[in-house]
Protein backbone atom coordinates (compact mmCIF):
# COMPACT_ATOMS: atom_id res chain seq x y z
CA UNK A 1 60.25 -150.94 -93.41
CA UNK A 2 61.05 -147.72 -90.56
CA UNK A 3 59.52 -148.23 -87.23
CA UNK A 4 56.55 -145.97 -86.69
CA UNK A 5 57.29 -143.19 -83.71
CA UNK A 6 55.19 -144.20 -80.72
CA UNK A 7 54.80 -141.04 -77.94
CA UNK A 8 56.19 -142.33 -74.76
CA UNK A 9 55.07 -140.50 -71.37
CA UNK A 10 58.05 -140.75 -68.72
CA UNK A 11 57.53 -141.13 -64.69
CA UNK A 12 61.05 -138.96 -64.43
CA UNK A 13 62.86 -136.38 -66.33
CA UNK A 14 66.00 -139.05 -66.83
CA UNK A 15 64.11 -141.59 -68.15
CA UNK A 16 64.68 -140.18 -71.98
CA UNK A 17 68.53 -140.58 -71.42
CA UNK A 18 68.34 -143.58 -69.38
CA UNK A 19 66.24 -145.17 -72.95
CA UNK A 20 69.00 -143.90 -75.11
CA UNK A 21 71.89 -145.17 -73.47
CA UNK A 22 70.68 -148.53 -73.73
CA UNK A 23 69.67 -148.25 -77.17
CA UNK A 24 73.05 -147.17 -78.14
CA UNK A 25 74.10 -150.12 -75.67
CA UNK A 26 72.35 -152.40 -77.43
CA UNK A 27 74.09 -151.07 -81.08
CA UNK A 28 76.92 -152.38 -82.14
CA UNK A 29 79.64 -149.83 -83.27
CA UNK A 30 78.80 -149.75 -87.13
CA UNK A 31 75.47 -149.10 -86.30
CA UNK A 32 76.13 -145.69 -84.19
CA UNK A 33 78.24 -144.73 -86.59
CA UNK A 34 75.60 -144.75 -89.17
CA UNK A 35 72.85 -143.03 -86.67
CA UNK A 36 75.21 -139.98 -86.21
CA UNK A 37 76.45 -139.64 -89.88
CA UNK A 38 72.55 -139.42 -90.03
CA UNK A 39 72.18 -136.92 -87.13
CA UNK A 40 74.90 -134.98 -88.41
CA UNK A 41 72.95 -134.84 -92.34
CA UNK A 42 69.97 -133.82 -90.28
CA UNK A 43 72.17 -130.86 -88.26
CA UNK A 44 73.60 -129.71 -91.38
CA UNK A 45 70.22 -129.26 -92.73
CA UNK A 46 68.91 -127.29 -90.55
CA UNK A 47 72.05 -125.22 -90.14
CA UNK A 48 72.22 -124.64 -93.24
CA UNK A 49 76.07 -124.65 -93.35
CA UNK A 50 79.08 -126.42 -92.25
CA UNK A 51 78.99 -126.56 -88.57
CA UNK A 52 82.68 -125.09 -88.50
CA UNK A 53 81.99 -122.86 -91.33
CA UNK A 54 82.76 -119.25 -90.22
CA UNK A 55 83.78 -119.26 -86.72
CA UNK A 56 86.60 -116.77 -86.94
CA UNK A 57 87.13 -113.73 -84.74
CA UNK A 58 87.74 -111.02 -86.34
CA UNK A 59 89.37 -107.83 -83.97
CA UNK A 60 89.23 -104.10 -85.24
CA UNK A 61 89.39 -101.09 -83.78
CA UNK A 62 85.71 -99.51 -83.01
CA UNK A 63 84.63 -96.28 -85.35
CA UNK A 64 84.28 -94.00 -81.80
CA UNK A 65 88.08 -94.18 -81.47
């Protein structure tokens, strides 16, 4: 069963990475591997493509010239 989201209200603006480091402390290394293969589904999604997919720089001369 997937633990329900709870809304947390933070006293400081570092608190949110101060509670992820030690969750990912408290993972062990097959674990985060699994969370960002996960993340990185989720990214891809959204994106829409590869995350490297098209990053090429194309140089040509501009029509005024």
């Amino acid at each position: 069963m997937e633990k329900k989201k709870r809304i947390t209200v933070y006293k400081d603006l570092d608190d949110p990475h101060r509670e992820q480091v030690q969750l990912y402390a408290r993972m062990t290394p097959e674990e985060r591997w699994e969370e960002y293969i996960k993340m990185r589904r989720i990214y891809i999604e959204l994106g829409g493509l590869q995350p490297k997919a098209g990053q090429r720089i194309s140089i040509s001369r501009p029509s005024w010239m």
